[in-house]
PDB file of N, CA and C in Angstrom:
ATOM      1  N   UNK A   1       0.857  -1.179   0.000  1.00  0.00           N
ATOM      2  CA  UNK A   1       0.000   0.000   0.000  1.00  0.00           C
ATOM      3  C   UNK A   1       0.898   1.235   0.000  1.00  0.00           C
ATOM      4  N   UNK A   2       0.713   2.016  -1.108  1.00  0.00           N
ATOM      5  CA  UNK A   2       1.602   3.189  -1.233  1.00  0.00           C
ATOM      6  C   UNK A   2       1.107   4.009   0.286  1.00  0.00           C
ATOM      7  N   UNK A   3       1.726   5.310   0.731  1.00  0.00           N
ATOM      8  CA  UNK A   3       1.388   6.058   1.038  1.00  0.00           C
ATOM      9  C   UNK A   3       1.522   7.612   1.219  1.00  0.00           C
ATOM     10  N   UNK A   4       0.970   8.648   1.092  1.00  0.00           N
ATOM     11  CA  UNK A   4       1.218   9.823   0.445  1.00  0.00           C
ATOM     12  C   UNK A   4       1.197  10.773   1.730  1.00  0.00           C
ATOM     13  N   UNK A   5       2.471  11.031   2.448  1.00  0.00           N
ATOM     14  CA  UNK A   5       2.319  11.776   4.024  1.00  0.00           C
ATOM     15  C   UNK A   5       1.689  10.814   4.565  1.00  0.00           C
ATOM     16  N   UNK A   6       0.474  10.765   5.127  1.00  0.00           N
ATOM     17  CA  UNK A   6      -0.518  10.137   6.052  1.00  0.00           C
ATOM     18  C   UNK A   6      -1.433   9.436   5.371  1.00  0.00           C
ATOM     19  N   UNK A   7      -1.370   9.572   4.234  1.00  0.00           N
ATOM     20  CA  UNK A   7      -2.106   8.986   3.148  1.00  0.00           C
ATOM     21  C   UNK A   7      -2.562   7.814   2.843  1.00  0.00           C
ATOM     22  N   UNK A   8      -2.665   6.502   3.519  1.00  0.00           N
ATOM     23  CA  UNK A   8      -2.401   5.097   3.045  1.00  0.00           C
ATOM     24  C   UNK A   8      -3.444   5.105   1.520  1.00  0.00           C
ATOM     25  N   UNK A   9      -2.699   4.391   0.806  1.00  0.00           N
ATOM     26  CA  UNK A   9      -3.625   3.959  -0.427  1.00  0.00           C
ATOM     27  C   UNK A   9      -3.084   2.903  -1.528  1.00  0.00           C
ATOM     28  N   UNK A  10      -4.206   2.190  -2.188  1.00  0.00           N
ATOM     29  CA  UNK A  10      -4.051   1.000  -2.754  1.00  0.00           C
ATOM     30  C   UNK A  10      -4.439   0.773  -4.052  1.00  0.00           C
ATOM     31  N   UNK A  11      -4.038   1.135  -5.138  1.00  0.00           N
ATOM     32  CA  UNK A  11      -4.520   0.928  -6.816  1.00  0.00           C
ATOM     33  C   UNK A  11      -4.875  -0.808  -6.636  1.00  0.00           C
ATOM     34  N   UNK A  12      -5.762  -0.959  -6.464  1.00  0.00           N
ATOM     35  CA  UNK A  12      -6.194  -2.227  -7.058  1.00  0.00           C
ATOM     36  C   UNK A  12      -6.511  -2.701  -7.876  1.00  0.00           C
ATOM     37  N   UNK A  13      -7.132  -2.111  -9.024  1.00  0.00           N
ATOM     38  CA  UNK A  13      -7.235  -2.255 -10.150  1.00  0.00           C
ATOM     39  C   UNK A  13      -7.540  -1.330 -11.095  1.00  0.00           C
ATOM     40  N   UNK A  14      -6.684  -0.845 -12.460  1.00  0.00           N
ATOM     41  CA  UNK A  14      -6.700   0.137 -13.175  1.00  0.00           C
ATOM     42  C   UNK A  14      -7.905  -0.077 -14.574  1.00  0.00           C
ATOM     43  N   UNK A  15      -8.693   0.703 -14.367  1.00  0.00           N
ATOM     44  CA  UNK A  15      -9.523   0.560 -15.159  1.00  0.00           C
ATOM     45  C   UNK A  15      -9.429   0.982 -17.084  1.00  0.00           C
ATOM     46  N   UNK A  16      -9.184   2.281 -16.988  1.00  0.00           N
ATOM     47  CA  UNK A  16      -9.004   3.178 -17.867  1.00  0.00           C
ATOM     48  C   UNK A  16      -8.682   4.682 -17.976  1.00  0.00           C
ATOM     49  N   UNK A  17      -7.890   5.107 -18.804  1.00  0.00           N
ATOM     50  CA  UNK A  17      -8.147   6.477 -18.720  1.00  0.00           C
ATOM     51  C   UNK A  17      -8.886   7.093 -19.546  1.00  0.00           C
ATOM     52  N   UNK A  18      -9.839   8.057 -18.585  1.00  0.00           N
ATOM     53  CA  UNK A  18     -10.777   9.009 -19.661  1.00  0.00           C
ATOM     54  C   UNK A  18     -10.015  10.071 -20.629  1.00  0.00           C
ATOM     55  N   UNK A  19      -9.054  10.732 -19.945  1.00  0.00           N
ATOM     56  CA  UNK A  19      -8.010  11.900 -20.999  1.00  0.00           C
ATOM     57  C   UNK A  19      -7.097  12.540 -20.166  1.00  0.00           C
ATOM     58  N   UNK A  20      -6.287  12.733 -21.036  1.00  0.00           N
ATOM     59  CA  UNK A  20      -4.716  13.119 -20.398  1.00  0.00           C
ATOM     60  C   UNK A  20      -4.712  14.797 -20.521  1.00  0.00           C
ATOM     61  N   UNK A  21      -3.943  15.181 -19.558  1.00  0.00           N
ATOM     62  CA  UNK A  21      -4.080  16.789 -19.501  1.00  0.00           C
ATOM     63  C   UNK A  21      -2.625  17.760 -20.345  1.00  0.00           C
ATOM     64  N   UNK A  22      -2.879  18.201 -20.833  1.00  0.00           N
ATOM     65  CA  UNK A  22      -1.497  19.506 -20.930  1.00  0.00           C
ATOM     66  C   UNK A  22      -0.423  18.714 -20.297  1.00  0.00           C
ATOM     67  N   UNK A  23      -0.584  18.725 -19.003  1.00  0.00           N
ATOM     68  CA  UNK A  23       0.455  18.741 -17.685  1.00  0.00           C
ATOM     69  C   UNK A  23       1.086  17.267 -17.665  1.00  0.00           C
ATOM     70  N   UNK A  24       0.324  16.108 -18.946  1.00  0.00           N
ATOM     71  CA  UNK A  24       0.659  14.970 -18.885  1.00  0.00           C
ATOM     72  C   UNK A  24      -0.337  14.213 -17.818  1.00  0.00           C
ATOM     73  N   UNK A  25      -1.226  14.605 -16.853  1.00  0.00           N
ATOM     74  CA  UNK A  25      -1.663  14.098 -15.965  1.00  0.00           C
ATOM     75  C   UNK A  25      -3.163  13.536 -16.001  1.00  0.00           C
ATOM     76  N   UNK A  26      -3.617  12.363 -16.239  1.00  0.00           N
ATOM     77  CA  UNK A  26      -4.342  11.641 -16.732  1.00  0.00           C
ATOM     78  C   UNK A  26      -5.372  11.630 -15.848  1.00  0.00           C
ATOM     79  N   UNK A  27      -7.010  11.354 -16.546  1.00  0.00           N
ATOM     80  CA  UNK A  27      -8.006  11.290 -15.333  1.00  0.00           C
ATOM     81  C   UNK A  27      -8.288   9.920 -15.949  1.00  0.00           C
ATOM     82  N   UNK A  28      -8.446   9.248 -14.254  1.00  0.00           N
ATOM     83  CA  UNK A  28      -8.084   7.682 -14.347  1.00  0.00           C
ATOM     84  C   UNK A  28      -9.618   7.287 -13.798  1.00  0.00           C
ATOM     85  N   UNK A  29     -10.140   5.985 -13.833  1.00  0.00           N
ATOM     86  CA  UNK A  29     -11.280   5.280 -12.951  1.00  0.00           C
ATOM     87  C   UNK A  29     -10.410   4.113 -12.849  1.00  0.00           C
ATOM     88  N   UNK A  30      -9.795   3.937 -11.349  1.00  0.00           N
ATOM     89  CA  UNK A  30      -9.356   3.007 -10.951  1.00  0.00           C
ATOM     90  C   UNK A  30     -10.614   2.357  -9.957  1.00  0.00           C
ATOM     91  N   UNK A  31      -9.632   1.151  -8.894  1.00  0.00           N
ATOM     92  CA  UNK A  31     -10.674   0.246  -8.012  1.00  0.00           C
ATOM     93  C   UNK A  31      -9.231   1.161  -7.025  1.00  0.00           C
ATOM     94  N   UNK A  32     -10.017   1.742  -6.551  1.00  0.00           N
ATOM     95  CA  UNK A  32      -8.315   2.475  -5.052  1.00  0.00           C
ATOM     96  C   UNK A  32      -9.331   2.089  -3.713  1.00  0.00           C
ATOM     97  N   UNK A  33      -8.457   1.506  -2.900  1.00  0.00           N
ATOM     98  CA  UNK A  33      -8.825   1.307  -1.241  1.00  0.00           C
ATOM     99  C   UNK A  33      -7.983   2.157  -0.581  1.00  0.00           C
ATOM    100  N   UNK A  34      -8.455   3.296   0.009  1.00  0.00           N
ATOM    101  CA  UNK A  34      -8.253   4.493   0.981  1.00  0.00           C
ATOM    102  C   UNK A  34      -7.829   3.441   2.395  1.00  0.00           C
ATOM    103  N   UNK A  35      -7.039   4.040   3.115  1.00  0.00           N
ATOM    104  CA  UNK A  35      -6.664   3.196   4.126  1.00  0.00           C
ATOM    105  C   UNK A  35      -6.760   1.793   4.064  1.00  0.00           C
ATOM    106  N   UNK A  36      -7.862   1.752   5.774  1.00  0.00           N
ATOM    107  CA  UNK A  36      -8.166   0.259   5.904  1.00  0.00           C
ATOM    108  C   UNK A  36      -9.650   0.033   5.465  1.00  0.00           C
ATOM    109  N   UNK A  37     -10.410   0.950   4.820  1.00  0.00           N
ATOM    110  CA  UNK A  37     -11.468   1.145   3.826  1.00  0.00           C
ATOM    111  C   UNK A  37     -11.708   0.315   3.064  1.00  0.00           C
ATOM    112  N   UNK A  38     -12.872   0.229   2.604  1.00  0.00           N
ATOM    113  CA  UNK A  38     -13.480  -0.720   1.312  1.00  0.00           C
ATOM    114  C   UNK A  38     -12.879   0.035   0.189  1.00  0.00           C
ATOM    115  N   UNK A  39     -12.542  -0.712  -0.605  1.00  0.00           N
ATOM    116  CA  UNK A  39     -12.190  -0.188  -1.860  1.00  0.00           C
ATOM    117  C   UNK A  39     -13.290   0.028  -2.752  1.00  0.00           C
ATOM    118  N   UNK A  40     -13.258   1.020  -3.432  1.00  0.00           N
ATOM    119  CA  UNK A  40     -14.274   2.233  -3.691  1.00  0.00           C
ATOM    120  C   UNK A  40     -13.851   2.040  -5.445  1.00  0.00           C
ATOM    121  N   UNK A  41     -14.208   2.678  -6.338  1.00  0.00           N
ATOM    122  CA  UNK A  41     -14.588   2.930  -7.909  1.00  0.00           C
ATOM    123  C   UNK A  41     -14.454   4.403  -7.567  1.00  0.00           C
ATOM    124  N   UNK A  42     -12.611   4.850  -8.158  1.00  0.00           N
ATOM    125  CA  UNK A  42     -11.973   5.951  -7.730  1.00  0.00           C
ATOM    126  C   UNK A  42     -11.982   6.686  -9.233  1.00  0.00           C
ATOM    127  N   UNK A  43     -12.778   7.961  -9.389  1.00  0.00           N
ATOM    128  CA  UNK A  43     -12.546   8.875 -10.618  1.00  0.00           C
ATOM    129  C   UNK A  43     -11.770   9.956 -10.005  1.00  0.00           C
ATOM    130  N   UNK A  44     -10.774  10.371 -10.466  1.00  0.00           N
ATOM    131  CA  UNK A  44      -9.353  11.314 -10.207  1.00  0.00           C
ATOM    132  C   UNK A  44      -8.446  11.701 -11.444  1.00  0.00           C
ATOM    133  N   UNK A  45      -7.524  12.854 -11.168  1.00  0.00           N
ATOM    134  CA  UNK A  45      -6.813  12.995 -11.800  1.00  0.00           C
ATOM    135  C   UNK A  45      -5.034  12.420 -11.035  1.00  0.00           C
ATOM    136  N   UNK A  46      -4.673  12.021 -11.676  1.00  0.00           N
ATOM    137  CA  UNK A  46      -3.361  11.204 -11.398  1.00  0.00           C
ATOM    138  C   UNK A  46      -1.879  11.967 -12.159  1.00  0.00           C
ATOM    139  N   UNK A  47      -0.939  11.935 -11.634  1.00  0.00           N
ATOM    140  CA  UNK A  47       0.286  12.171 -12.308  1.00  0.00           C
ATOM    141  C   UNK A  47       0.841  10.642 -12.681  1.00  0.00           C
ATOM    142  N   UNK A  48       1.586  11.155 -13.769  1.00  0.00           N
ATOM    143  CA  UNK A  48       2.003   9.233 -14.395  1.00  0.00           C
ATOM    144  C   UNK A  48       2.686   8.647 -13.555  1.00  0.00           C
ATOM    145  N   UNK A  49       3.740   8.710 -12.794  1.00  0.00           N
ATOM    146  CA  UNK A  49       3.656   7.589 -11.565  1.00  0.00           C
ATOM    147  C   UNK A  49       3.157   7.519 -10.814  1.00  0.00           C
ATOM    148  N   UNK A  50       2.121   8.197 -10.318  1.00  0.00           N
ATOM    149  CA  UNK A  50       0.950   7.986  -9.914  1.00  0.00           C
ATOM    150  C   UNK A  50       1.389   8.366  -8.165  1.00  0.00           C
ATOM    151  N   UNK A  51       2.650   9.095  -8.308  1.00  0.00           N
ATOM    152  CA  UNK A  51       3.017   9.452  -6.773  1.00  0.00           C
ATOM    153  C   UNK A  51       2.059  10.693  -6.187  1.00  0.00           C
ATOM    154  N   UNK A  52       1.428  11.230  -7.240  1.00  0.00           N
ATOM    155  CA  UNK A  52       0.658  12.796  -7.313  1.00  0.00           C
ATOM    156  C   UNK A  52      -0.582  12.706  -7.789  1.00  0.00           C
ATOM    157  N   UNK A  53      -1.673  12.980  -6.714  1.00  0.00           N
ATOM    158  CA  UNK A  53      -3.084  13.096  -7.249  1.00  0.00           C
ATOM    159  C   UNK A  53      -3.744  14.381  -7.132  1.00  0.00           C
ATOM    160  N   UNK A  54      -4.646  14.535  -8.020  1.00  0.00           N
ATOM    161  CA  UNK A  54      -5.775  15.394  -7.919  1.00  0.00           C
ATOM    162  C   UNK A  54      -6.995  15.256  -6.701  1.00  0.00           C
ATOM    163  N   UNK A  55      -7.833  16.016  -6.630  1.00  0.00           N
ATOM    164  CA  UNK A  55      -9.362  15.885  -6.114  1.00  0.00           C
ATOM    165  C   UNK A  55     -10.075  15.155  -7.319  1.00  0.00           C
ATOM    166  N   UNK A  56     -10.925  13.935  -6.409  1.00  0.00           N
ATOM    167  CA  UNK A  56     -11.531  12.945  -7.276  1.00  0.00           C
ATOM    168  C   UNK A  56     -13.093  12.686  -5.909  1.00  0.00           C
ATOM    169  N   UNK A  57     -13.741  11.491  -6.453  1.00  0.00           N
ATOM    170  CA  UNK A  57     -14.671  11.189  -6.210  1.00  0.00           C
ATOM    171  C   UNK A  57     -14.681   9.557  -6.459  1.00  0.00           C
ATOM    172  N   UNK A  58     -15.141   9.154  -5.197  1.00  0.00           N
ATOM    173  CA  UNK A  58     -15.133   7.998  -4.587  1.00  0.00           C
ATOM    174  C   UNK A  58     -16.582   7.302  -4.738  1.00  0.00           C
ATOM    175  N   UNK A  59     -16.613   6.366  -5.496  1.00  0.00           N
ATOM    176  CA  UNK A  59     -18.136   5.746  -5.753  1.00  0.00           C
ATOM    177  C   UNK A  59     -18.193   3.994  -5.441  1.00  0.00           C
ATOM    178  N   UNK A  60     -19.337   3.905  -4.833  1.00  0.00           N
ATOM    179  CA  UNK A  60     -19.218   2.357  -4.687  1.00  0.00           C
ATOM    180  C   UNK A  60     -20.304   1.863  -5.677  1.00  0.00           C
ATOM    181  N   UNK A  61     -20.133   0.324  -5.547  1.00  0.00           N
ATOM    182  CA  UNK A  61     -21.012   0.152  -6.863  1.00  0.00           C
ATOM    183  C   UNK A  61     -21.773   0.444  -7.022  1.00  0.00           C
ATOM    184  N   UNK A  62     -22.773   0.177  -5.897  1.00  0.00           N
ATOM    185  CA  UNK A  62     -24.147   1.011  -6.210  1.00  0.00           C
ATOM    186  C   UNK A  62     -24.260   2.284  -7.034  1.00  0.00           C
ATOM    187  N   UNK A  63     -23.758   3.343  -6.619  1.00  0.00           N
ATOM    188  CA  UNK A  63     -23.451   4.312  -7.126  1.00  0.00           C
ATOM    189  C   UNK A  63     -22.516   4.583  -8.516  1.00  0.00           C
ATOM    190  N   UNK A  64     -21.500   3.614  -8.859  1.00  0.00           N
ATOM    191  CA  UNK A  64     -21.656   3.354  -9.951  1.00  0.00           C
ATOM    192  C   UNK A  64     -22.552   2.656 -11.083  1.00  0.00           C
ATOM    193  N   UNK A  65     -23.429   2.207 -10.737  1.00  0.00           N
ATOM    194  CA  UNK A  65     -24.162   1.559 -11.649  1.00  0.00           C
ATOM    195  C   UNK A  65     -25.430   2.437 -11.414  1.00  0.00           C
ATOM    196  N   UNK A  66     -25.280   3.481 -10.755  1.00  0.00           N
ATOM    197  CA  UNK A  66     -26.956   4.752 -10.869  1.00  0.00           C
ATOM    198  C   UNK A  66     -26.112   5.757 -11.872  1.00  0.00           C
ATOM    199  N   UNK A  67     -24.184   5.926 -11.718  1.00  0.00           N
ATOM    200  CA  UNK A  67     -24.028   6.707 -12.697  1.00  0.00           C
ATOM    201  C   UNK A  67     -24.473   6.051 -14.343  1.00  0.00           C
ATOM    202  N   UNK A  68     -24.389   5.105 -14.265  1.00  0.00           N
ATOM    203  CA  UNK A  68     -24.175   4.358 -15.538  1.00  0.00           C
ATOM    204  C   UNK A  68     -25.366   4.502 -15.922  1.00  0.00           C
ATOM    205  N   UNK A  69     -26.587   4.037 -15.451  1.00  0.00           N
ATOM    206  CA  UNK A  69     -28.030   4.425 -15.762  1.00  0.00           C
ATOM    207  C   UNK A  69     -28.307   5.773 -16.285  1.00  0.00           C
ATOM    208  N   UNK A  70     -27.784   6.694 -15.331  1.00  0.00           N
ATOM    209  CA  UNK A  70     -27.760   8.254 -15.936  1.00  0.00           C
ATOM    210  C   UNK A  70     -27.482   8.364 -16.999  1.00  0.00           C
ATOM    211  N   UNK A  71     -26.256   8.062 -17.236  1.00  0.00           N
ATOM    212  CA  UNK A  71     -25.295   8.137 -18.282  1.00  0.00           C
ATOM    213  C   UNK A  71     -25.986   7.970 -19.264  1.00  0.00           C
ATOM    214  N   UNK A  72     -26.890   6.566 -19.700  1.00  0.00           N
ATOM    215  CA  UNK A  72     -27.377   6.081 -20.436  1.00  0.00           C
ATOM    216  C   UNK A  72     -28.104   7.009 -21.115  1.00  0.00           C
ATOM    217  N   UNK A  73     -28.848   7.369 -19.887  1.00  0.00           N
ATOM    218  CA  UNK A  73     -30.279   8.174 -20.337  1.00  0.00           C
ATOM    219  C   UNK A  73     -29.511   9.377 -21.426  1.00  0.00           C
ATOM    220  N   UNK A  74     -29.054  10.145 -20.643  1.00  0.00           N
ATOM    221  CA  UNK A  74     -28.166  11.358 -21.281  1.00  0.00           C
ATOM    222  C   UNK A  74     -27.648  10.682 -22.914  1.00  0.00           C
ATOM    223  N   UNK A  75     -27.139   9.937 -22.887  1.00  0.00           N
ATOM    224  CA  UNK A  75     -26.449   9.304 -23.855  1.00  0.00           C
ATOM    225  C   UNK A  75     -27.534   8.562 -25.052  1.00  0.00           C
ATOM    226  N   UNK A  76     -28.559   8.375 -24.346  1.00  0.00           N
ATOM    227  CA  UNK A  76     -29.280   7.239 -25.245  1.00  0.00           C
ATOM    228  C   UNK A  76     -30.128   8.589 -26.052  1.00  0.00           C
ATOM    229  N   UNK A  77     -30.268   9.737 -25.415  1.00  0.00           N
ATOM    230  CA  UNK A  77     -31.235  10.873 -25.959  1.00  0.00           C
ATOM    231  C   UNK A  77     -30.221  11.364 -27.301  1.00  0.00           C
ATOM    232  N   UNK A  78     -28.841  11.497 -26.834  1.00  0.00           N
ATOM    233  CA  UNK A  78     -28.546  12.577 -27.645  1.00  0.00           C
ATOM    234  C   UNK A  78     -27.564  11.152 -29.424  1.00  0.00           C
ATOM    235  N   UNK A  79     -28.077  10.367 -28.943  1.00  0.00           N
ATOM    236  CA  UNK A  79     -27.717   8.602 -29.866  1.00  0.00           C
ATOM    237  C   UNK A  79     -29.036   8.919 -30.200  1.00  0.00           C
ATOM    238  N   UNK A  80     -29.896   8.996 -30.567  1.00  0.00           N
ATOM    239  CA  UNK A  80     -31.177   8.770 -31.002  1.00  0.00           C
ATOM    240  C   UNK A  80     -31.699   8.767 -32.467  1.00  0.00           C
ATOM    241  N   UNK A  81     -32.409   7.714 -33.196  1.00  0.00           N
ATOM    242  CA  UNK A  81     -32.144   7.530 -34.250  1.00  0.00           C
ATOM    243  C   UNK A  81     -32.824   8.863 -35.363  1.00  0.00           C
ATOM    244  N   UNK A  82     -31.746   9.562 -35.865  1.00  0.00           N
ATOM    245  CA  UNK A  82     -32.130  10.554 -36.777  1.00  0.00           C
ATOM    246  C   UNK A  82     -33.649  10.225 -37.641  1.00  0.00           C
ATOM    247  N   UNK A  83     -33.776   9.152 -37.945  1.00  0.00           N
ATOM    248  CA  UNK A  83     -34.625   9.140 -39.332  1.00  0.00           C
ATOM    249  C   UNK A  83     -36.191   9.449 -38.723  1.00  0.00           C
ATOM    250  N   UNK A  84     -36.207   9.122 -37.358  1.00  0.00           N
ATOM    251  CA  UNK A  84     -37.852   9.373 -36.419  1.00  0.00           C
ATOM    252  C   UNK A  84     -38.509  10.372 -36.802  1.00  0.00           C
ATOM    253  N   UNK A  85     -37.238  11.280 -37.090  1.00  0.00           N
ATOM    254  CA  UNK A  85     -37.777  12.486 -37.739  1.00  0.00           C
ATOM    255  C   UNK A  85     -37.962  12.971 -38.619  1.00  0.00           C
ATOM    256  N   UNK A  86     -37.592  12.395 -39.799  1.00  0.00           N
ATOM    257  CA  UNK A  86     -38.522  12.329 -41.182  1.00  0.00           C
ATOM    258  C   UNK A  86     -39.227  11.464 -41.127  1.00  0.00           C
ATOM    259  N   UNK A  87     -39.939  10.490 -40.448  1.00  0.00           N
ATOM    260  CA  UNK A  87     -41.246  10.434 -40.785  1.00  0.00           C
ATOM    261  C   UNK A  87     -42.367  11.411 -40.191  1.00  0.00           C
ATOM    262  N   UNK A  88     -41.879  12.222 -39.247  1.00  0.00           N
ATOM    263  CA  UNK A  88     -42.758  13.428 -38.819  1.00  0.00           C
ATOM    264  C   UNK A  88     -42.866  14.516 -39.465  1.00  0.00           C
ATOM    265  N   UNK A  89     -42.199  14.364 -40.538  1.00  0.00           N
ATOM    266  CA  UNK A  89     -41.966  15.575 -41.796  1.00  0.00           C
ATOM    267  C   UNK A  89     -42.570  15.929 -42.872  1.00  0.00           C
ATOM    268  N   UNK A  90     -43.421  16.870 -43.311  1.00  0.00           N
ATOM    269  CA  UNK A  90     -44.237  16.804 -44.729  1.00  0.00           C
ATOM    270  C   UNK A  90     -42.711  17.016 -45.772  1.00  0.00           C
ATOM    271  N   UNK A  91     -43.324  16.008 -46.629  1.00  0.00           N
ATOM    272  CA  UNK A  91     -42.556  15.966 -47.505  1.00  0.00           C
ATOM    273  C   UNK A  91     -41.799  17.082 -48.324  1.00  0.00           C
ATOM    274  N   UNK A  92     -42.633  18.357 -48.144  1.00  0.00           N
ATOM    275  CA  UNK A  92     -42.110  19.768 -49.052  1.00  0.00           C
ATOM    276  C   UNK A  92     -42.045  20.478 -47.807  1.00  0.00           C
ATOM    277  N   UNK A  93     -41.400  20.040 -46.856  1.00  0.00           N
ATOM    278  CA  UNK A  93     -40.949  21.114 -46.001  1.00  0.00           C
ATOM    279  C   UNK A  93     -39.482  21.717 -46.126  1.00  0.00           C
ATOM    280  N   UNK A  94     -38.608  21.385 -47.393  1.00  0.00           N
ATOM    281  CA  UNK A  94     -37.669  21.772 -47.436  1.00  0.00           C
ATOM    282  C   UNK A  94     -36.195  20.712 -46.265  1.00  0.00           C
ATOM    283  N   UNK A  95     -36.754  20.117 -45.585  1.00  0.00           N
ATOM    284  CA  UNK A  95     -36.027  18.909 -45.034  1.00  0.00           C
ATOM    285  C   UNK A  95     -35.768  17.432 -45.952  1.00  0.00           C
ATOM    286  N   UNK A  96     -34.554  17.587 -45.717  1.00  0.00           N
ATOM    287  CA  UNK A  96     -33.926  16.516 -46.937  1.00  0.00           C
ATOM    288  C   UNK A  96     -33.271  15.207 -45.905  1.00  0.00           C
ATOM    289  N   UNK A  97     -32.633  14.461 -46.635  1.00  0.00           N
ATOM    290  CA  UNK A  97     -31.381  12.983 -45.700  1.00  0.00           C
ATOM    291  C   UNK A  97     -30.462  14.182 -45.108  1.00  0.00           C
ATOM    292  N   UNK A  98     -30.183  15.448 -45.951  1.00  0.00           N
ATOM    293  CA  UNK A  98     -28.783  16.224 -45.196  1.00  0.00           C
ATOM    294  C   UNK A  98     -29.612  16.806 -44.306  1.00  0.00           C
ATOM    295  N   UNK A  99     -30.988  17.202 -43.786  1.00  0.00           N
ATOM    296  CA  UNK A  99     -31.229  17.958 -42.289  1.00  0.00           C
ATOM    297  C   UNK A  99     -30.416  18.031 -41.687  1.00  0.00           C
ATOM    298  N   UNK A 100     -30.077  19.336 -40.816  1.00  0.00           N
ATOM    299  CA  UNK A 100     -29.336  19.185 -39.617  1.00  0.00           C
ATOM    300  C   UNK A 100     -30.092  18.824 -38.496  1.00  0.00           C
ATOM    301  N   UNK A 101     -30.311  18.000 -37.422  1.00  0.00           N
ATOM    302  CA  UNK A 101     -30.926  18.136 -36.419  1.00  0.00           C
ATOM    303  C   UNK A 101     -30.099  18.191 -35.182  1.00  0.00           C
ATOM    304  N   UNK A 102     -28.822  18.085 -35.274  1.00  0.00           N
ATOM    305  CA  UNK A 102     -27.953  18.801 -34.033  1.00  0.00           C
ATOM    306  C   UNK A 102     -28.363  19.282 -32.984  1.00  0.00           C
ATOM    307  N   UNK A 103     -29.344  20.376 -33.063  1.00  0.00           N
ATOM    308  CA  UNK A 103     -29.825  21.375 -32.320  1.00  0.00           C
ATOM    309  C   UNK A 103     -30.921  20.194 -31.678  1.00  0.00           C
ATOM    310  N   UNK A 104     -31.552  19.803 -31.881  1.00  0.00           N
ATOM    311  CA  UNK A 104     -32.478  18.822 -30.917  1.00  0.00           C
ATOM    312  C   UNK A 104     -31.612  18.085 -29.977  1.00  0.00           C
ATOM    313  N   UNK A 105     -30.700  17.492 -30.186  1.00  0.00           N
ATOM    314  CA  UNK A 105     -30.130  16.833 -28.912  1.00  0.00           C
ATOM    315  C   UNK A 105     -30.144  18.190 -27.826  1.00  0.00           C
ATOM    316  N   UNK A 106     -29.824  17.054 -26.551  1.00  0.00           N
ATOM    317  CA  UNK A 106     -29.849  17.706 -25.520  1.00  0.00           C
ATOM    318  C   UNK A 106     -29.165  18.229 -24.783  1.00  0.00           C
ATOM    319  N   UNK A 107     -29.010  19.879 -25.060  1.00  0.00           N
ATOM    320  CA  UNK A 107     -27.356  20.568 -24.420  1.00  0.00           C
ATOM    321  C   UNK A 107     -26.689  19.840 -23.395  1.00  0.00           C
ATOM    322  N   UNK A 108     -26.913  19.129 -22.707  1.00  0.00           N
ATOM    323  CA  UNK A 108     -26.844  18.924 -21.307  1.00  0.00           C
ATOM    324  C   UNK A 108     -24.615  18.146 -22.210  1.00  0.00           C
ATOM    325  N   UNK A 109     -25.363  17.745 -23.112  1.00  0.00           N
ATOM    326  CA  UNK A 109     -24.289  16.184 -23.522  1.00  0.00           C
ATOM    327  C   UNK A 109     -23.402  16.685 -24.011  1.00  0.00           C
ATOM    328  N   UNK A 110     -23.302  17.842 -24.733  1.00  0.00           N
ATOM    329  CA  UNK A 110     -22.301  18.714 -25.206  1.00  0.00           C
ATOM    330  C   UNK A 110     -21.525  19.881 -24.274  1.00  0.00           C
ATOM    331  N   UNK A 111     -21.365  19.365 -23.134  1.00  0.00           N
ATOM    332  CA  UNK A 111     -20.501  20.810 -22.874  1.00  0.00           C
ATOM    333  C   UNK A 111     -18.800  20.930 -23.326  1.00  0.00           C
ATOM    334  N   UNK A 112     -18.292  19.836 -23.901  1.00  0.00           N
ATOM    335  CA  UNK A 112     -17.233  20.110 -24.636  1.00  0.00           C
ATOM    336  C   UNK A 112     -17.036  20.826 -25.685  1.00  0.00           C
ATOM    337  N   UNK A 113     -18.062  20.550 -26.328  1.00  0.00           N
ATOM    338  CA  UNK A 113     -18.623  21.572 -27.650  1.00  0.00           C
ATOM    339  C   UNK A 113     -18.322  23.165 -27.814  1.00  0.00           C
TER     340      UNK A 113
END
């Protein structure tokens, strides 16, 4: 178990990284056990040897699998199959296969944008 000052902590299992920063410093979803703690479903930002962390958020499964549901929802709205909406379309409305419908998804999913 590494430990950081007073820190005890435990990478148990590395999941993935979501994206790496400027600074080189990666935001990770590991399995990390805080002390003598349950090991938790750890989202953080990490330095590559991983001697240096960010502020993150600690989720147990439960709570990972209500993010994942969320997620979905958010995700499944703004995935949604384009064509629904030409059949709601009069034919001479000037809407073609190239429509844009961009603007209907749901801001929420784009804040990288």
């Amino acid at each position: 178990m590494a430990e950081r000052g007073k820190l005890k902590f435990e990478i148990i299992e590395k999941f993935g990284i979501l994206s790496t920063s400027k600074s080189g410093w990666n935001l990770e979803l590991n399995l990390v056990q805080w002390g003598d703690n349950q090991p938790k479903f750890d989202l953080r930002s990490w330095s590559v040897d991983h001697t240096k962390m960010g502020k993150g958020v600690g989720l147990t499964h439960d709570e990972l699998t209500q993010l994942q549901q969320i997620s979905q929802k958010i995700l499944g709205a703004e995935n949604q199959n384009i064509t629904t909406h030409f059949a709601q379309l009069p034919e001479d409305d000037g809407f073609g296969p190239d429509a844009d419908f961009e603007n209907d998804r749901p801001k929420v999913t784009r804040l990288s944008d």
